[in-house]
C-alpha atoms as a PDB file:
ATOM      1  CA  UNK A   1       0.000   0.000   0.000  1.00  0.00           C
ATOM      2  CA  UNK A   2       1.496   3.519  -0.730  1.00  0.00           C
ATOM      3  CA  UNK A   3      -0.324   6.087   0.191  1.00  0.00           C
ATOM      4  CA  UNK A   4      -3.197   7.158   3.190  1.00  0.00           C
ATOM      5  CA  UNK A   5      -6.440   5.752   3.956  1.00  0.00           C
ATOM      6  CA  UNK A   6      -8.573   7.826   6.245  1.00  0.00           C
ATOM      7  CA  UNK A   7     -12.063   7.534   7.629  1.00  0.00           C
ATOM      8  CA  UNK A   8     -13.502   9.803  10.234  1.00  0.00           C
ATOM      9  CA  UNK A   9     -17.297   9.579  11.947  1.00  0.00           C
ATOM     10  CA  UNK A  10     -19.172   9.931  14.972  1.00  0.00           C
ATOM     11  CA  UNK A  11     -20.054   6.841  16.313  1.00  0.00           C
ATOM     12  CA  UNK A  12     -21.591   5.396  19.937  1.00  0.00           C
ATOM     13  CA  UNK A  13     -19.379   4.815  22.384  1.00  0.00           C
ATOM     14  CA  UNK A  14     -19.507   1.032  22.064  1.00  0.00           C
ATOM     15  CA  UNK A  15     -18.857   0.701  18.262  1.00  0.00           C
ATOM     16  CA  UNK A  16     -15.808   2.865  18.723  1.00  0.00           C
ATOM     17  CA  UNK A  17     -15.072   0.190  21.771  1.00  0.00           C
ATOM     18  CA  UNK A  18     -16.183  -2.462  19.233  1.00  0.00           C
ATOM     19  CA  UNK A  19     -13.651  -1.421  16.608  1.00  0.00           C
ATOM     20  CA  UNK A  20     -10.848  -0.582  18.960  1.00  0.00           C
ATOM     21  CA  UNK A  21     -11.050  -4.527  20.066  1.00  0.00           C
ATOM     22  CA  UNK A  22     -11.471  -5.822  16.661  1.00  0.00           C
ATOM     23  CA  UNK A  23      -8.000  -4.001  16.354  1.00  0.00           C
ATOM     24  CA  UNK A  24      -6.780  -4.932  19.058  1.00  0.00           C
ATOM     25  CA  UNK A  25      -7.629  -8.767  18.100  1.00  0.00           C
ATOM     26  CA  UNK A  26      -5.614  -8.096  14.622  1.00  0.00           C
ATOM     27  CA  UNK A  27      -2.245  -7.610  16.743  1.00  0.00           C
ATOM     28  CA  UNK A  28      -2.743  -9.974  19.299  1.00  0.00           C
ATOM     29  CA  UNK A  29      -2.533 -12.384  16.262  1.00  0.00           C
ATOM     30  CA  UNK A  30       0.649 -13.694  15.058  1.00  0.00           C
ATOM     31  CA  UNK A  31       1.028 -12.003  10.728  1.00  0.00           C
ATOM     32  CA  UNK A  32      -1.136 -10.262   9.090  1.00  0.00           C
ATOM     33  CA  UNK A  33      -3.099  -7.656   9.948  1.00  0.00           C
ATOM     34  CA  UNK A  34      -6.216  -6.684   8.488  1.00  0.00           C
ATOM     35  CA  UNK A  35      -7.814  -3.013   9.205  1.00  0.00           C
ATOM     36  CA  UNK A  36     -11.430  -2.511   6.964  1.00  0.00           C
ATOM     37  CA  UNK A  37     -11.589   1.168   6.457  1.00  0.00           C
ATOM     38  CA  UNK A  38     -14.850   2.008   4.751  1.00  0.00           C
ATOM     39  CA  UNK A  39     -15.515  -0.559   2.161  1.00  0.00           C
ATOM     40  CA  UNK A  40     -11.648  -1.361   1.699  1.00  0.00           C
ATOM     41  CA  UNK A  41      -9.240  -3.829   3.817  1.00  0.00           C
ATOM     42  CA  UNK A  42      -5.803  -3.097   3.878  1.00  0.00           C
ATOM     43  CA  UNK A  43      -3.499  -5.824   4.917  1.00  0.00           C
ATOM     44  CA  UNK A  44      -0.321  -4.451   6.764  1.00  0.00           C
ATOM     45  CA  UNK A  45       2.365  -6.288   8.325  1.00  0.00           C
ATOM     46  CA  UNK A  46       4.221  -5.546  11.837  1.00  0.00           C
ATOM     47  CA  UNK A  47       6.973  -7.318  13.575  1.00  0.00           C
ATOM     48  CA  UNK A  48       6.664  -8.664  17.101  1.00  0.00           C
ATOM     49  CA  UNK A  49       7.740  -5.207  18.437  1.00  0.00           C
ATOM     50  CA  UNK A  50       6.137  -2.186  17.556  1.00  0.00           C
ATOM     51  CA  UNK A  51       6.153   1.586  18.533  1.00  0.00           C
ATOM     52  CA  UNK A  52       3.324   2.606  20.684  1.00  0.00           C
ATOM     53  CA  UNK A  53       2.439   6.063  21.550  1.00  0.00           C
ATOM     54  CA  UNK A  54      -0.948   7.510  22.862  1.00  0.00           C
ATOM     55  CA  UNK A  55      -1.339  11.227  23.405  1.00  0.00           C
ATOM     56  CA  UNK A  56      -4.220  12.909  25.490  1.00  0.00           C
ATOM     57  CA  UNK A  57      -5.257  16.515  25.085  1.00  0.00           C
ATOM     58  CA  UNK A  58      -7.945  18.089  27.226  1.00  0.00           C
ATOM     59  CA  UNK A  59      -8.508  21.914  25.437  1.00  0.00           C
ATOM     60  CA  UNK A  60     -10.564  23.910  28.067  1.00  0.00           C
ATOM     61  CA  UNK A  61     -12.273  26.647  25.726  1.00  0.00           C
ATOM     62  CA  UNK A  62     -13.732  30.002  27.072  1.00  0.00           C
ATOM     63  CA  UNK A  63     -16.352  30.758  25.177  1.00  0.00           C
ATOM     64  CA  UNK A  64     -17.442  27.089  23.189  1.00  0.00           C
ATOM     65  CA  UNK A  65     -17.257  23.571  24.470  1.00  0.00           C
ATOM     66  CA  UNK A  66     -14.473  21.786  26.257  1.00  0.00           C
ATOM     67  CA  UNK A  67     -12.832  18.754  24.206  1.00  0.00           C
ATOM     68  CA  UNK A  68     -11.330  15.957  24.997  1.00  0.00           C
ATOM     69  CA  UNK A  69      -9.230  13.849  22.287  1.00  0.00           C
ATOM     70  CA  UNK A  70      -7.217  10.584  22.560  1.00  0.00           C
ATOM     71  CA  UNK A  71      -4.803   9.899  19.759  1.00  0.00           C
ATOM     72  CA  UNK A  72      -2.865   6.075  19.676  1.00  0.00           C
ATOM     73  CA  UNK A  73      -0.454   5.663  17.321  1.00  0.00           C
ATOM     74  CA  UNK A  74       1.805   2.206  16.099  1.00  0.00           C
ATOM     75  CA  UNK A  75       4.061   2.363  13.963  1.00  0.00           C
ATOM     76  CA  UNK A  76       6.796  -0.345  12.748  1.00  0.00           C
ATOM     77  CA  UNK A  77       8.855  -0.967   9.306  1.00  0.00           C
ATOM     78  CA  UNK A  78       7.117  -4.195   7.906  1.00  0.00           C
ATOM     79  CA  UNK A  79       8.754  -7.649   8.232  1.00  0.00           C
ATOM     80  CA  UNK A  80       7.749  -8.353   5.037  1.00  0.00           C
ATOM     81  CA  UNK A  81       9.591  -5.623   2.254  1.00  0.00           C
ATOM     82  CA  UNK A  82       7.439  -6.219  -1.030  1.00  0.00           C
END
């Protein structure tokens, strides 16, 4: 895959939780793993270790709503080089 693949929406709490484990399933399983974005799969392929980093912002706002957002990131350079 070259390039980015994005998909954003506002879902209930437990499909976010839904997909999060689905994910989460994907890497606790030993090869491939498969994320469905939309109506496409992408196959990607991560080594035992990987990067993790998760980043929380709280922005307290004056005059319009608080927000809260939780970012996760992994990141690795694929075992398998195609």
């Amino acid at each position: 895959m070259a390039g980015r693949i994005t998909q954003s929406e506002e879902v209930e709490r437990k499909v976010a939780a839904d997909r999060l484990n689905a994910l989460a399933g994907e890497f606790r399983d030993d090869g491939t793993v498969r994320v469905t974005i939309g109506n496409k799969t992408v196959e990607l392929h991560p080594p035992e270790e990987v990067e993790y980093s998760i980043d929380v912002v709280e922005t307290k706002r004056r005059f319009r709503r608080n927000r809260e957002n939780i970012r996760i990131e992994l990141s690795w350079k694929p075992e398998n080089n195609d």
